[in-house]
Protein backbone atom coordinates (compact mmCIF):
# COMPACT_ATOMS: atom_id res chain seq x y z
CA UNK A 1 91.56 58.20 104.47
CA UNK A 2 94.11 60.61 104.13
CA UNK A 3 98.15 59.80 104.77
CA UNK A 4 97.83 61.47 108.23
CA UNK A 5 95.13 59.81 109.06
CA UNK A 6 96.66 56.61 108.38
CA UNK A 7 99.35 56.74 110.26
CA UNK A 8 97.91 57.99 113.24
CA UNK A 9 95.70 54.84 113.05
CA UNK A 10 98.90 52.77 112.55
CA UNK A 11 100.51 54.64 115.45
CA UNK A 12 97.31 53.76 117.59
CA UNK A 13 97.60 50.21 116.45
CA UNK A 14 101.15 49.89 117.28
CA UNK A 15 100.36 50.66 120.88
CA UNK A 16 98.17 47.33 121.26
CA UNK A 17 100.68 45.59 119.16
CA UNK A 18 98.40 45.42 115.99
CA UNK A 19 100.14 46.08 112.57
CA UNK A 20 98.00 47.56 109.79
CA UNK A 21 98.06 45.82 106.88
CA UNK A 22 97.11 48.47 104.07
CA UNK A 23 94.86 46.86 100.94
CA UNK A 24 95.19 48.44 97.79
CA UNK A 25 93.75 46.62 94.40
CA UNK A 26 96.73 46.03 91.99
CA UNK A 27 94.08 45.23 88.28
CA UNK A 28 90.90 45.12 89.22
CA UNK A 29 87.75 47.00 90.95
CA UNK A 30 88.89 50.01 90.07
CA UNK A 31 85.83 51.40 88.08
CA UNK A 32 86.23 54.21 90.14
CA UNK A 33 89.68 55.19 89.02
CA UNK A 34 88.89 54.49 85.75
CA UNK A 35 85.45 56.39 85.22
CA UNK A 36 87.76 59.24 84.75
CA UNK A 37 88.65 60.78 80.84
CA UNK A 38 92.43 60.32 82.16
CA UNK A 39 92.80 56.93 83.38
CA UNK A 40 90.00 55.44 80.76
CA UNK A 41 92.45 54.60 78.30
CA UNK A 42 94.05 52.31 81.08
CA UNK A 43 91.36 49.70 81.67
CA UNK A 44 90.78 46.83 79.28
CA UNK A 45 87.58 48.54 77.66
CA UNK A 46 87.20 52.05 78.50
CA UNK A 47 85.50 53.18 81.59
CA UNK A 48 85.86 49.81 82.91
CA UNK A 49 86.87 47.94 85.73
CA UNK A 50 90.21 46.03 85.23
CA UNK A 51 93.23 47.73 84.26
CA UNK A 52 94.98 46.79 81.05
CA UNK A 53 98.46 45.12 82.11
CA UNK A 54 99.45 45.41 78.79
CA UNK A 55 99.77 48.75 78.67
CA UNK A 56 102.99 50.74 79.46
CA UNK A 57 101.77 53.03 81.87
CA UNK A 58 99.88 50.31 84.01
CA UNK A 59 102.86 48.62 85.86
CA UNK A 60 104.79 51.93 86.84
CA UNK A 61 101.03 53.36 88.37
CA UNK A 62 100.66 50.41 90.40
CA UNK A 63 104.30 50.40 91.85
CA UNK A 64 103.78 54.33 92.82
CA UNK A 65 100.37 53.37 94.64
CA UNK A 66 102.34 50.79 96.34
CA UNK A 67 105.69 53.25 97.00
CA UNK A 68 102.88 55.81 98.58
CA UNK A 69 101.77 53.34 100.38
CA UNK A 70 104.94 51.87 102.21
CA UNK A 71 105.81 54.93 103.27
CA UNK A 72 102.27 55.18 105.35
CA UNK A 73 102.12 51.60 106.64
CA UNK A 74 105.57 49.86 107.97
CA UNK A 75 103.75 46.73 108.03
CA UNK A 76 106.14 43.86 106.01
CA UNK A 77 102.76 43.35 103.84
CA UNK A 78 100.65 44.62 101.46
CA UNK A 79 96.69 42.96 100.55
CA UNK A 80 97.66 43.44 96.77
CA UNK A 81 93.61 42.47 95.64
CA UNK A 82 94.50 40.63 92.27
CA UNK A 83 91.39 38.05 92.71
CA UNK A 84 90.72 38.54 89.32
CA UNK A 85 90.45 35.01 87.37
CA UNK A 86 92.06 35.70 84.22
């Protein structure tokens, strides 16, 4: 879903008084991010699934996913994922 897409869906939403909650995985699931040669080095073993939070680069990527999306969805929430059991 692109950004414009998204917030003509919120927009629609907003008209039946329904606020869209966006849901964006914060560590984990995200073999499809990291399956890539330039975000491999992030996960706890390369190509993985989890993202390393040890690593420097890890906490700043998460906070821009969640600054892009804030500025999509007004919503006062954010589904951050994290049911990882660690």
């Amino acid at each position: 879903m692109t950004p414009d897409e998204a917030r003509e869906l919120v927009a629609y939403a907003a008209q039946y008084h329904i606020t869209v909650i966006p849901e964006q995985e914060s560590f984990g699931h995200l073999h499809h991010l990291l399956k890539f040669e330039q975000f491999s080095s992030l996960g706890e073993t390369p190509h993985g699934s989890v993202l390393a939070p040890g690593e420097a680069v890890t906490l700043p990527l998460i906070s821009s996913w969640f600054t892009e999306l804030a500025k999509v969805f007004p919503a006062p929430y954010a589904h951050i994922g994290a049911d990882e059991n660690r």
